[in-house]
PDB file of N, CA and C in Angstrom:
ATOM      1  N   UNK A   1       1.011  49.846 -66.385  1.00  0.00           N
ATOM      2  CA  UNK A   1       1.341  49.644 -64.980  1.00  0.00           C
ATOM      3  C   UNK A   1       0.153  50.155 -64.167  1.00  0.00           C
ATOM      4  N   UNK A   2      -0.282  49.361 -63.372  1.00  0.00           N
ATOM      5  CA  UNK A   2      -1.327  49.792 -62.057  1.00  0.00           C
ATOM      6  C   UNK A   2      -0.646  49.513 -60.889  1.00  0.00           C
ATOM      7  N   UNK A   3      -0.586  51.141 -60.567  1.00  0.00           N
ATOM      8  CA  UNK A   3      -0.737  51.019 -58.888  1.00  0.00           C
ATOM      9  C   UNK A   3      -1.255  51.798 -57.803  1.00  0.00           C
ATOM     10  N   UNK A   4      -1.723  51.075 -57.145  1.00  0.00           N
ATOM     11  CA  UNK A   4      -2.427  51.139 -55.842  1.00  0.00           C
ATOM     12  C   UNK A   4      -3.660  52.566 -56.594  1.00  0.00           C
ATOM     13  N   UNK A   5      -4.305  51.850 -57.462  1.00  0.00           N
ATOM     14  CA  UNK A   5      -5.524  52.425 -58.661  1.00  0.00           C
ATOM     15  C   UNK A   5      -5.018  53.433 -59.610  1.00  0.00           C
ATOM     16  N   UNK A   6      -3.907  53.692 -60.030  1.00  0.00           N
ATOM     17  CA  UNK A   6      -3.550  54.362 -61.023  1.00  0.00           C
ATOM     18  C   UNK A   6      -3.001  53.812 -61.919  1.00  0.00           C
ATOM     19  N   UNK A   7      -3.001  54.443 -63.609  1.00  0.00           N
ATOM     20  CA  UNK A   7      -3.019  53.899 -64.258  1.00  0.00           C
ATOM     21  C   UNK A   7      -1.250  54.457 -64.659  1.00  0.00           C
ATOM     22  N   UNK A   8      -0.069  53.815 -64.712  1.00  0.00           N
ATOM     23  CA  UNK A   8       0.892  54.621 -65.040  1.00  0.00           C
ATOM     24  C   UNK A   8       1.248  54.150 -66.393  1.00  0.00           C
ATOM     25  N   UNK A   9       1.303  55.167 -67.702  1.00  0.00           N
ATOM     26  CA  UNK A   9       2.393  55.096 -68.700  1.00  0.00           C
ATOM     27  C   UNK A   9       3.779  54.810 -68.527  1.00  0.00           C
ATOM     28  N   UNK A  10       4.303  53.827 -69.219  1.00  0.00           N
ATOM     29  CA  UNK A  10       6.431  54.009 -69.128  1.00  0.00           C
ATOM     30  C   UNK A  10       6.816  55.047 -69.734  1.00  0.00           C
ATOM     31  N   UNK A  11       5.886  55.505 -70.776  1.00  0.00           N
ATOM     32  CA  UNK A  11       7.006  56.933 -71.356  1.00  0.00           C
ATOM     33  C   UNK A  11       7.295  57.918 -70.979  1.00  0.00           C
ATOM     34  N   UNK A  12       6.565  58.762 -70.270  1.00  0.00           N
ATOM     35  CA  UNK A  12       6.109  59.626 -69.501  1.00  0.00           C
ATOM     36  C   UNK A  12       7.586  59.647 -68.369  1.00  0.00           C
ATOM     37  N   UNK A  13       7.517  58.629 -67.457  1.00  0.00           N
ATOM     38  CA  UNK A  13       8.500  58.260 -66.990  1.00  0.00           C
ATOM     39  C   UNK A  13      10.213  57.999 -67.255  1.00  0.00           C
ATOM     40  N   UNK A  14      10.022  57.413 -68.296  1.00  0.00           N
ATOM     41  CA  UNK A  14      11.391  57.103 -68.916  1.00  0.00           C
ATOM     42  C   UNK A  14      11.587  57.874 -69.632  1.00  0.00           C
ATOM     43  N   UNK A  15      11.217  59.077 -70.201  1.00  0.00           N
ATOM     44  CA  UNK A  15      11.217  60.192 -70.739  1.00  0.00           C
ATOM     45  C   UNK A  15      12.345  61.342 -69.517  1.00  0.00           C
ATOM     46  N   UNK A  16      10.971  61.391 -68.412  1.00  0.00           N
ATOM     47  CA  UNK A  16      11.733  62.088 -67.181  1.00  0.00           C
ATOM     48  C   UNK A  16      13.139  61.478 -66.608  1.00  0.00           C
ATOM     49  N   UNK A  17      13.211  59.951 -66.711  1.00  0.00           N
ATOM     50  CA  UNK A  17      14.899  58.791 -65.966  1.00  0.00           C
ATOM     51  C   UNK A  17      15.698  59.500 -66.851  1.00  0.00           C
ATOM     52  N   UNK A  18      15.583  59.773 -68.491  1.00  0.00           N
ATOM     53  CA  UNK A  18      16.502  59.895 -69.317  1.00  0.00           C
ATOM     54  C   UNK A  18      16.986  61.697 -68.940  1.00  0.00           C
ATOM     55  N   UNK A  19      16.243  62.358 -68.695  1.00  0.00           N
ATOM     56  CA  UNK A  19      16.984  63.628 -68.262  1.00  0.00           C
ATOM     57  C   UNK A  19      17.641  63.386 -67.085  1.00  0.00           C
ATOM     58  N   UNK A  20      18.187  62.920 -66.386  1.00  0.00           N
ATOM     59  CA  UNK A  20      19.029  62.921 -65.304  1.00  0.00           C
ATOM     60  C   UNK A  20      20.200  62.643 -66.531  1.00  0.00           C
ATOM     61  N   UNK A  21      21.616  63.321 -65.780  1.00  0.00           N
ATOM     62  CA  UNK A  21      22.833  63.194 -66.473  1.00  0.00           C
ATOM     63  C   UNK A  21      23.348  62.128 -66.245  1.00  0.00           C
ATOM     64  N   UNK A  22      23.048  61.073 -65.228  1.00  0.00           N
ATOM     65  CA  UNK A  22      23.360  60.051 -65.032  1.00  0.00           C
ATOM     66  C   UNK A  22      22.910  58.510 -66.151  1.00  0.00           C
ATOM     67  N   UNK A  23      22.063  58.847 -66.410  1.00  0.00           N
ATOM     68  CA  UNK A  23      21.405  57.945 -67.091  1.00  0.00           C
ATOM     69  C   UNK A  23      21.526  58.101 -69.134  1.00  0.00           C
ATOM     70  N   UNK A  24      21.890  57.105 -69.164  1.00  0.00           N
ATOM     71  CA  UNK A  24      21.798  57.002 -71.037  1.00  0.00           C
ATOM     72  C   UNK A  24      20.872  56.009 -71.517  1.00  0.00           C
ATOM     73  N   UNK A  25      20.443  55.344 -70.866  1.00  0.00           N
ATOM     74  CA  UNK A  25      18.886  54.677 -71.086  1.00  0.00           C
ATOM     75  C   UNK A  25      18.615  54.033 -69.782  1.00  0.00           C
ATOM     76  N   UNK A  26      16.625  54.202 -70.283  1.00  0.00           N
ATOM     77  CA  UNK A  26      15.744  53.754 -69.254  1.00  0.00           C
ATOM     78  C   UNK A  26      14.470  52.945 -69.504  1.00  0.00           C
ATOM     79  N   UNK A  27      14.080  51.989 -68.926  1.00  0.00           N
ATOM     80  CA  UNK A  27      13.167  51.209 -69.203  1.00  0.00           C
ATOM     81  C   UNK A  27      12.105  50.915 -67.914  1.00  0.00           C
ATOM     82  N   UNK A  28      11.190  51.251 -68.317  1.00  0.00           N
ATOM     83  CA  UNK A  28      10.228  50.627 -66.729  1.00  0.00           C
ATOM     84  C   UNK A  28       9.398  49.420 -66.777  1.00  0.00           C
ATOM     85  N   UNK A  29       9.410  48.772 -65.797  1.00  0.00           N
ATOM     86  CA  UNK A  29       7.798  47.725 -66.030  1.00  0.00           C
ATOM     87  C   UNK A  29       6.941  47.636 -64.613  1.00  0.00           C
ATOM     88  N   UNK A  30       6.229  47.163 -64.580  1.00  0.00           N
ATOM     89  CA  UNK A  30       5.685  47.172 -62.999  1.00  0.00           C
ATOM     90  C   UNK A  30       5.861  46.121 -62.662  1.00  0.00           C
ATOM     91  N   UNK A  31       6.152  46.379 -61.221  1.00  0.00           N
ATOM     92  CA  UNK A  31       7.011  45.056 -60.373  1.00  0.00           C
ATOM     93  C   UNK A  31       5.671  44.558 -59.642  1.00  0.00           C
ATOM     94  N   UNK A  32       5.390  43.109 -59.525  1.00  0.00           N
ATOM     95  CA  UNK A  32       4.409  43.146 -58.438  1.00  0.00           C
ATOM     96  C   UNK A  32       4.823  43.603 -56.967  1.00  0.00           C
ATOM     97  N   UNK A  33       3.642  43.847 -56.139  1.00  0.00           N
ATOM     98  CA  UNK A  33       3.553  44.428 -54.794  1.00  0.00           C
ATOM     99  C   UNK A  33       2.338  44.053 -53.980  1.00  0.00           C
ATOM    100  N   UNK A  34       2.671  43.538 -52.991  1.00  0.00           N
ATOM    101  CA  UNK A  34       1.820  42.910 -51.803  1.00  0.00           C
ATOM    102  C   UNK A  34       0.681  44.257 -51.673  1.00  0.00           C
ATOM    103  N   UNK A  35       1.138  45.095 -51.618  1.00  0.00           N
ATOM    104  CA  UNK A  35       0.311  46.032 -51.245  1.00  0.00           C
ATOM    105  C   UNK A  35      -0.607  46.687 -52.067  1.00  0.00           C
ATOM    106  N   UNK A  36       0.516  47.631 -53.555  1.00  0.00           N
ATOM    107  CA  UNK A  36      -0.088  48.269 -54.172  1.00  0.00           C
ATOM    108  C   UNK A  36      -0.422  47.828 -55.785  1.00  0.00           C
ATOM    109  N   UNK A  37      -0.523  46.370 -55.538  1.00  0.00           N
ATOM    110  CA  UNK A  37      -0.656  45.396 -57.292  1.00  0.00           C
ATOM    111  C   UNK A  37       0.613  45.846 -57.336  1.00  0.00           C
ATOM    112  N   UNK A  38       1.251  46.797 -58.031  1.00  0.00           N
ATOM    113  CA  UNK A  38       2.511  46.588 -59.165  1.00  0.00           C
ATOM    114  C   UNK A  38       3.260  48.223 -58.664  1.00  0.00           C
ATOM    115  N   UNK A  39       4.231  47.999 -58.395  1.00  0.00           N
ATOM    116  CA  UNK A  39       5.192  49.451 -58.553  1.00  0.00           C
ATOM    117  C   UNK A  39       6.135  49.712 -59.592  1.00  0.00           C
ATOM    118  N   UNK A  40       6.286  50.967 -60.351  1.00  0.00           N
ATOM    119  CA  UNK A  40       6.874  51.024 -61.101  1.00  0.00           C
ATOM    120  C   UNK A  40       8.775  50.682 -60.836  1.00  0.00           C
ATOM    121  N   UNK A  41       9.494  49.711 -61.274  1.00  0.00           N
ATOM    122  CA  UNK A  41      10.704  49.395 -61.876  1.00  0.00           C
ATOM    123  C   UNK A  41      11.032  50.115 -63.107  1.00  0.00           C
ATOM    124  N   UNK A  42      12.548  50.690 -62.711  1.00  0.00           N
ATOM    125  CA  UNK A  42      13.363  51.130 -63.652  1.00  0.00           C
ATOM    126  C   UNK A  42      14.504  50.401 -63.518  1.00  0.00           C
ATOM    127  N   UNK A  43      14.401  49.909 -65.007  1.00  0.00           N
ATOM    128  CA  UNK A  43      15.912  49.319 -65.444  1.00  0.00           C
ATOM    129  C   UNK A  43      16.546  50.575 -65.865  1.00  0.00           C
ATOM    130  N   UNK A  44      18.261  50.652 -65.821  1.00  0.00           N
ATOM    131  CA  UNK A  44      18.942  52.174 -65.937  1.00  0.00           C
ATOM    132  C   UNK A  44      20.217  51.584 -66.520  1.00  0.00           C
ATOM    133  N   UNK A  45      20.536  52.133 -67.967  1.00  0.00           N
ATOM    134  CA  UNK A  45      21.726  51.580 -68.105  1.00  0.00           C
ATOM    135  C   UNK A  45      22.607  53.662 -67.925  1.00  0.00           C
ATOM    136  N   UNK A  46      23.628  53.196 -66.796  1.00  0.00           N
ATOM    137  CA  UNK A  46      24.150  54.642 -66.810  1.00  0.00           C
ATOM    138  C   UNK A  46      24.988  55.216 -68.106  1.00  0.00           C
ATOM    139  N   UNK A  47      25.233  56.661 -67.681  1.00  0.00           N
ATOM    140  CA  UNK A  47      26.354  57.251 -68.283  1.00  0.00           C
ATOM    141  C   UNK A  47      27.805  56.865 -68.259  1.00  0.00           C
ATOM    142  N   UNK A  48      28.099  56.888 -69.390  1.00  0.00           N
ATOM    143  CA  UNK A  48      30.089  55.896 -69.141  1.00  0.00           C
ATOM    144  C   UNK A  48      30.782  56.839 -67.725  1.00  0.00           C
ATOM    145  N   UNK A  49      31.274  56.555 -67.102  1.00  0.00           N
ATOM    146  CA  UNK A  49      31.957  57.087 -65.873  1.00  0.00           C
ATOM    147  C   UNK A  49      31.208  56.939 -64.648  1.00  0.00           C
ATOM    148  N   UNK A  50      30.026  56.759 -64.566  1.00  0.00           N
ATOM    149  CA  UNK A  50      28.769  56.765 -63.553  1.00  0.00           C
ATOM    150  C   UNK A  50      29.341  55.509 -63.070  1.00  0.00           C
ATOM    151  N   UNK A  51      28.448  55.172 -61.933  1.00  0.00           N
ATOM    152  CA  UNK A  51      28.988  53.925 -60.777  1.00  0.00           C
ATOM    153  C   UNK A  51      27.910  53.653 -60.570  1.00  0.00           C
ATOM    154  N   UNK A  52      26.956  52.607 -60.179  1.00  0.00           N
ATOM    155  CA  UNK A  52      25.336  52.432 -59.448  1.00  0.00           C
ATOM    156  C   UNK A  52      25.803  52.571 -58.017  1.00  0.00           C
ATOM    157  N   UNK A  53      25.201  53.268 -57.721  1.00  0.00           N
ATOM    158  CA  UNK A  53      25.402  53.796 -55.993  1.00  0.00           C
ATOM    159  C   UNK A  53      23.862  53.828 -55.675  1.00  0.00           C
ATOM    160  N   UNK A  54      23.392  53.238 -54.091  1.00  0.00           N
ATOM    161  CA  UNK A  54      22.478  53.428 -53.407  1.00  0.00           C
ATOM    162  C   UNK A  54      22.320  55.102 -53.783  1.00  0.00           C
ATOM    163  N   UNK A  55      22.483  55.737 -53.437  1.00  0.00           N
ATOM    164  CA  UNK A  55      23.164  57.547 -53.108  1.00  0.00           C
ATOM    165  C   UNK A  55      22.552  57.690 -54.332  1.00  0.00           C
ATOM    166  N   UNK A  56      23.157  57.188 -55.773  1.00  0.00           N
ATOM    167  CA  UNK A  56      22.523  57.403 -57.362  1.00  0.00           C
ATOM    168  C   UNK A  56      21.111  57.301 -57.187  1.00  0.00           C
ATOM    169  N   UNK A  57      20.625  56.108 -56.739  1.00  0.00           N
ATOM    170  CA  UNK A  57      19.555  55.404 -57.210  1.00  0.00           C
ATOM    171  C   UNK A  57      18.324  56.348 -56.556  1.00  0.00           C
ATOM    172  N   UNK A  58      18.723  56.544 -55.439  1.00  0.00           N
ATOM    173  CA  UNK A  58      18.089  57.805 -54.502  1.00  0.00           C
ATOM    174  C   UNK A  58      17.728  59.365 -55.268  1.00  0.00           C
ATOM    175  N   UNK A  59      18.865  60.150 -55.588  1.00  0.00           N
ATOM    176  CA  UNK A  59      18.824  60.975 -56.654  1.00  0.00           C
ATOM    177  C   UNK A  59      18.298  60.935 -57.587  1.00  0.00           C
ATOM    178  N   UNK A  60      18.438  59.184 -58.578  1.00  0.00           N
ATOM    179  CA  UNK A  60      17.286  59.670 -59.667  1.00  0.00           C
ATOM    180  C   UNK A  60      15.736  59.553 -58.798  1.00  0.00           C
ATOM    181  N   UNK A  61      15.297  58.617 -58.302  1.00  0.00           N
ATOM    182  CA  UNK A  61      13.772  58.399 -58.251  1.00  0.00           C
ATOM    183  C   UNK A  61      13.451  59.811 -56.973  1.00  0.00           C
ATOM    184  N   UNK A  62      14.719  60.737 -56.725  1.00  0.00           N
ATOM    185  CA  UNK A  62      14.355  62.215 -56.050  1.00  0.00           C
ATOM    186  C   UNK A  62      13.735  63.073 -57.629  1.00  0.00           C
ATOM    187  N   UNK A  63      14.681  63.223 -58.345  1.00  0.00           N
ATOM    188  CA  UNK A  63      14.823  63.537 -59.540  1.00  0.00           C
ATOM    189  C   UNK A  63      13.219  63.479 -60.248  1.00  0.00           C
ATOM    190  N   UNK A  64      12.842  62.045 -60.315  1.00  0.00           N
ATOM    191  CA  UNK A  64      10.922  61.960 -60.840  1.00  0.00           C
ATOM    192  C   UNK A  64      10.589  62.442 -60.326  1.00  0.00           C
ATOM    193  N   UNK A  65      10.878  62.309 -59.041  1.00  0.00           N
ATOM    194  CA  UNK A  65       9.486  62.473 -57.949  1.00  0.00           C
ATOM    195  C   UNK A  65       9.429  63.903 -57.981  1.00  0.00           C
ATOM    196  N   UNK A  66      10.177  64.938 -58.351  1.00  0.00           N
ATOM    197  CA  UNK A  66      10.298  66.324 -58.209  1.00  0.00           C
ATOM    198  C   UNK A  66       9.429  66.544 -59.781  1.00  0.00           C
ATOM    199  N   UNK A  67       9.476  66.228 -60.779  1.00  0.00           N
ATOM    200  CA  UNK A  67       8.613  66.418 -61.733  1.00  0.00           C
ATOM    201  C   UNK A  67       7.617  65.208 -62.410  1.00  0.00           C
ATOM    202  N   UNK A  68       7.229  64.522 -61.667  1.00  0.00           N
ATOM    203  CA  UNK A  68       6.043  63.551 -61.843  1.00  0.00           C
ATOM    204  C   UNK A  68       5.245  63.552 -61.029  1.00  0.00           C
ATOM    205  N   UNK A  69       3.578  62.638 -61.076  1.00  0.00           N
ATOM    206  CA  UNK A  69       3.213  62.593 -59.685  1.00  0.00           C
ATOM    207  C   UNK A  69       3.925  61.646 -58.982  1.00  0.00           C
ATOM    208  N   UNK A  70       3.698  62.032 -57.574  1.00  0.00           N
ATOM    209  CA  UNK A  70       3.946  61.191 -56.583  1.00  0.00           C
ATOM    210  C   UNK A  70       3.835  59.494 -56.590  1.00  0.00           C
ATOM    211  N   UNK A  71       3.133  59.046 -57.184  1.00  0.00           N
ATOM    212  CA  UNK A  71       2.496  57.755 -57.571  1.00  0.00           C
ATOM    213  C   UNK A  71       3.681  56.829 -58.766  1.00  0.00           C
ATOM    214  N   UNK A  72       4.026  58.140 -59.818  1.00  0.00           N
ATOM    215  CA  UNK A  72       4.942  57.630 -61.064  1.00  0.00           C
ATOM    216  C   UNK A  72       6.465  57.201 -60.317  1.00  0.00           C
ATOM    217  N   UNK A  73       7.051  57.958 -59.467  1.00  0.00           N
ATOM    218  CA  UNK A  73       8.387  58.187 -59.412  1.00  0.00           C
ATOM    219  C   UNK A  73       9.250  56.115 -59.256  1.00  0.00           C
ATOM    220  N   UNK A  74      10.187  55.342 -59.778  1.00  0.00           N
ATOM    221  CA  UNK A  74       9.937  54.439 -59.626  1.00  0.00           C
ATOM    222  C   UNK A  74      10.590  54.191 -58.389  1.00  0.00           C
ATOM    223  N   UNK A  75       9.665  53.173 -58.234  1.00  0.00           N
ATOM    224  CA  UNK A  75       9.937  52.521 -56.328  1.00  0.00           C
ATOM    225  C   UNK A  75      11.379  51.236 -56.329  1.00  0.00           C
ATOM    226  N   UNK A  76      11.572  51.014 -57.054  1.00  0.00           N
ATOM    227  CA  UNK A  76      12.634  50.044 -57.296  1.00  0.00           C
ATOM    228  C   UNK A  76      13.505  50.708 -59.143  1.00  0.00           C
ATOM    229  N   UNK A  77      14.923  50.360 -58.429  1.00  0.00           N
ATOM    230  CA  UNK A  77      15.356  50.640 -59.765  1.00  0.00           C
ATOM    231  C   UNK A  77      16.547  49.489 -59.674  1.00  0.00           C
ATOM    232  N   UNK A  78      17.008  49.199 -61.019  1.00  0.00           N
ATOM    233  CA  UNK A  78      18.262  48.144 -61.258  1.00  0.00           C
ATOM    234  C   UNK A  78      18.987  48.721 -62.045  1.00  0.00           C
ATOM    235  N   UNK A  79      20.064  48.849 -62.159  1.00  0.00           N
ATOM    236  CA  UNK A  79      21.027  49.014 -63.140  1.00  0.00           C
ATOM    237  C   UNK A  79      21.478  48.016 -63.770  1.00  0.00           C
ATOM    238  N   UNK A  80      21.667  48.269 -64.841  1.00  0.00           N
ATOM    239  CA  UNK A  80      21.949  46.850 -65.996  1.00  0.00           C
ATOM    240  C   UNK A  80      23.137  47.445 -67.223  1.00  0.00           C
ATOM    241  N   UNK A  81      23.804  46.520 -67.574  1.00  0.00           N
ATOM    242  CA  UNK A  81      25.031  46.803 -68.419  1.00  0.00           C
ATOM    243  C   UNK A  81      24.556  47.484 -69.631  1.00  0.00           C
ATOM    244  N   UNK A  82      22.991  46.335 -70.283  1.00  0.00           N
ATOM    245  CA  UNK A  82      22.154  46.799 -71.324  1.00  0.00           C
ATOM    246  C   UNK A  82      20.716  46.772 -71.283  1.00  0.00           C
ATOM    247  N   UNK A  83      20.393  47.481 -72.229  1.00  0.00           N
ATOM    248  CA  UNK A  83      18.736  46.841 -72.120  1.00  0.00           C
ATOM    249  C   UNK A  83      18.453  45.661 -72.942  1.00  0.00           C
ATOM    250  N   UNK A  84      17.276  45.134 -72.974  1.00  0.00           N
ATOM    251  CA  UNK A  84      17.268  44.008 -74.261  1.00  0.00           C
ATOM    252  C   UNK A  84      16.552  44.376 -74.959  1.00  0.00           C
ATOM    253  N   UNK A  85      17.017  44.907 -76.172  1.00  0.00           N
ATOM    254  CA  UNK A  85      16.015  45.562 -77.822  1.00  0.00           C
ATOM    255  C   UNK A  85      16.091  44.364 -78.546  1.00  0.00           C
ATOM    256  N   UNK A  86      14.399  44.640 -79.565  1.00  0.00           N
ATOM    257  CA  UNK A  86      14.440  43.900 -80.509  1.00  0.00           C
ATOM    258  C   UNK A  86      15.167  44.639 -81.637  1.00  0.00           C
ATOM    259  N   UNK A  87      15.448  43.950 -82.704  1.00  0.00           N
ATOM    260  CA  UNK A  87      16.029  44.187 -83.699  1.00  0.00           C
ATOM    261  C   UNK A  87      15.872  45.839 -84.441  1.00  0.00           C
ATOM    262  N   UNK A  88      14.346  46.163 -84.182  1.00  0.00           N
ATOM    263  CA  UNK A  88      14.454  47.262 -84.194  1.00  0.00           C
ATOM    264  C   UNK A  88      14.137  48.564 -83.665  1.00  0.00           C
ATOM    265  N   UNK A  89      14.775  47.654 -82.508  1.00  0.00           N
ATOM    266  CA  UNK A  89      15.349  48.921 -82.020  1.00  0.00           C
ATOM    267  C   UNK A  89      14.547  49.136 -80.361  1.00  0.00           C
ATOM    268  N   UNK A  90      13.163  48.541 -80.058  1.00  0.00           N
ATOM    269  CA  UNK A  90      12.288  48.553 -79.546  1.00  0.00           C
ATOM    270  C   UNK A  90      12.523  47.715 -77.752  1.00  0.00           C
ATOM    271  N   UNK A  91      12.161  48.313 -76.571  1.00  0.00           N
ATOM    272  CA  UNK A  91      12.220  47.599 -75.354  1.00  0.00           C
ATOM    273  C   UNK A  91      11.923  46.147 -75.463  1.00  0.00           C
ATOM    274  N   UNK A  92      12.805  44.734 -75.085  1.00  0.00           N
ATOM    275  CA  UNK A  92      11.818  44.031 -74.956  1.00  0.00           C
ATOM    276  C   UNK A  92      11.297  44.073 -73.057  1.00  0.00           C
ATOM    277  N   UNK A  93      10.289  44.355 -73.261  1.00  0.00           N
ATOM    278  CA  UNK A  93       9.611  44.161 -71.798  1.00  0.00           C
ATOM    279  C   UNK A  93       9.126  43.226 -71.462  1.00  0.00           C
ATOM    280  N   UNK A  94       8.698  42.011 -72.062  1.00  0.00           N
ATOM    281  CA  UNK A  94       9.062  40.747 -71.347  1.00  0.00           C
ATOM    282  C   UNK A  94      10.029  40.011 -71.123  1.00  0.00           C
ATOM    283  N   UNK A  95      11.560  40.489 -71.751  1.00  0.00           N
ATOM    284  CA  UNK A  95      12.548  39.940 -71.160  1.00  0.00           C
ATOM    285  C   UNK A  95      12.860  40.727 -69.601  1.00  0.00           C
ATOM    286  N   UNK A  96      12.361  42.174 -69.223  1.00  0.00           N
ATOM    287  CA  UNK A  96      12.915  42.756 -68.343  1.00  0.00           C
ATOM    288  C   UNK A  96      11.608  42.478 -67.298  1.00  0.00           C
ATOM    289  N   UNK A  97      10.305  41.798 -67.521  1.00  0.00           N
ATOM    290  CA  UNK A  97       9.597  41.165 -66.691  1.00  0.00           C
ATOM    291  C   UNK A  97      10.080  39.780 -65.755  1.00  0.00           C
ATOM    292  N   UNK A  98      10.838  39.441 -66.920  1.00  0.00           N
ATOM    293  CA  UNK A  98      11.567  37.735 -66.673  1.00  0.00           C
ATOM    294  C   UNK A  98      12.388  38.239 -65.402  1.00  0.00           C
ATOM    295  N   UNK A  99      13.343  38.926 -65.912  1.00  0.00           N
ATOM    296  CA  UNK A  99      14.144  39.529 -64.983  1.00  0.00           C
ATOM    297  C   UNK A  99      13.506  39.922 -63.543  1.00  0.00           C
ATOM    298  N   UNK A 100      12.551  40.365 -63.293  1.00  0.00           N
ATOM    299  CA  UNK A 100      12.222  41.144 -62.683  1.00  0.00           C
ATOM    300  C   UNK A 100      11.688  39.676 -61.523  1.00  0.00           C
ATOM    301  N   UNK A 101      11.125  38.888 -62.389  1.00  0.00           N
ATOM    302  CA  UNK A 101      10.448  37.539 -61.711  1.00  0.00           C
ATOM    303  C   UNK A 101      11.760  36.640 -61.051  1.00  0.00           C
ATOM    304  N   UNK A 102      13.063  36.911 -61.729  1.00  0.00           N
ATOM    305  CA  UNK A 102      13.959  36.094 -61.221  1.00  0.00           C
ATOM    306  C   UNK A 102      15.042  37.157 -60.172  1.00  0.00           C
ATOM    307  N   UNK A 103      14.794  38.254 -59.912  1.00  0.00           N
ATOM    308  CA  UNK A 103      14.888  38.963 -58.828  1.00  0.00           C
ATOM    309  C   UNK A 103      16.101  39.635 -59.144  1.00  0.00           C
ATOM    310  N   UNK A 104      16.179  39.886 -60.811  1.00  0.00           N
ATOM    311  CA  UNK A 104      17.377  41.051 -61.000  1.00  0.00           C
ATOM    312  C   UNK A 104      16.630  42.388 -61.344  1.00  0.00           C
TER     313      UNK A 104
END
């Protein structure tokens, strides 16, 4: 992911989404941006009982931004039922690019 000249890792990140108690998996990709090339997107599949709330979505990317740089924390997030793994076991991140191009 590049943005606005930095170079961002997903793990690093989705490492930090997955410590929030809210979250039981996390996936990032970079979204394009008029401004800054690409901002980091988090796909979030929550914790069973959790709800996606504006209010949530706020809390986690408070949550990065309190232990990442300023630059990592993600600027857009989606909640999704699942992620899409390959067989073993692995993100696919061009299905959650697709997504991202068709505006989920």
């Amino acid at each position: 992911i590049l943005s606005a000249g930095y170079r961002i890792g997903p793990t690093e990140i989705e490492d930090s989404l997955m410590q929030h108690p809210a979250v039981a998996r996390a996936a990032v990709i970079g979204s394009p941006d008029p401004v800054r090339g690409e901002v980091v997107k988090a796909y979030l599949v929550l914790s069973p009982g959790r709800e996606p709330t504006e209010d949530l979505a706020r809390a986690i990317q408070e949550h990065v931004r309190t232990r990442l740089a300023a630059h990592e924390y993600p600027r857009k997030i989606a909640f999704v039922d699942e992620l899409p793994m390959t067989a073993t076991g692995k993100i696919k991140r061009d299905v959650l690019r697709r997504w991202d191009r068709e505006g989920r």
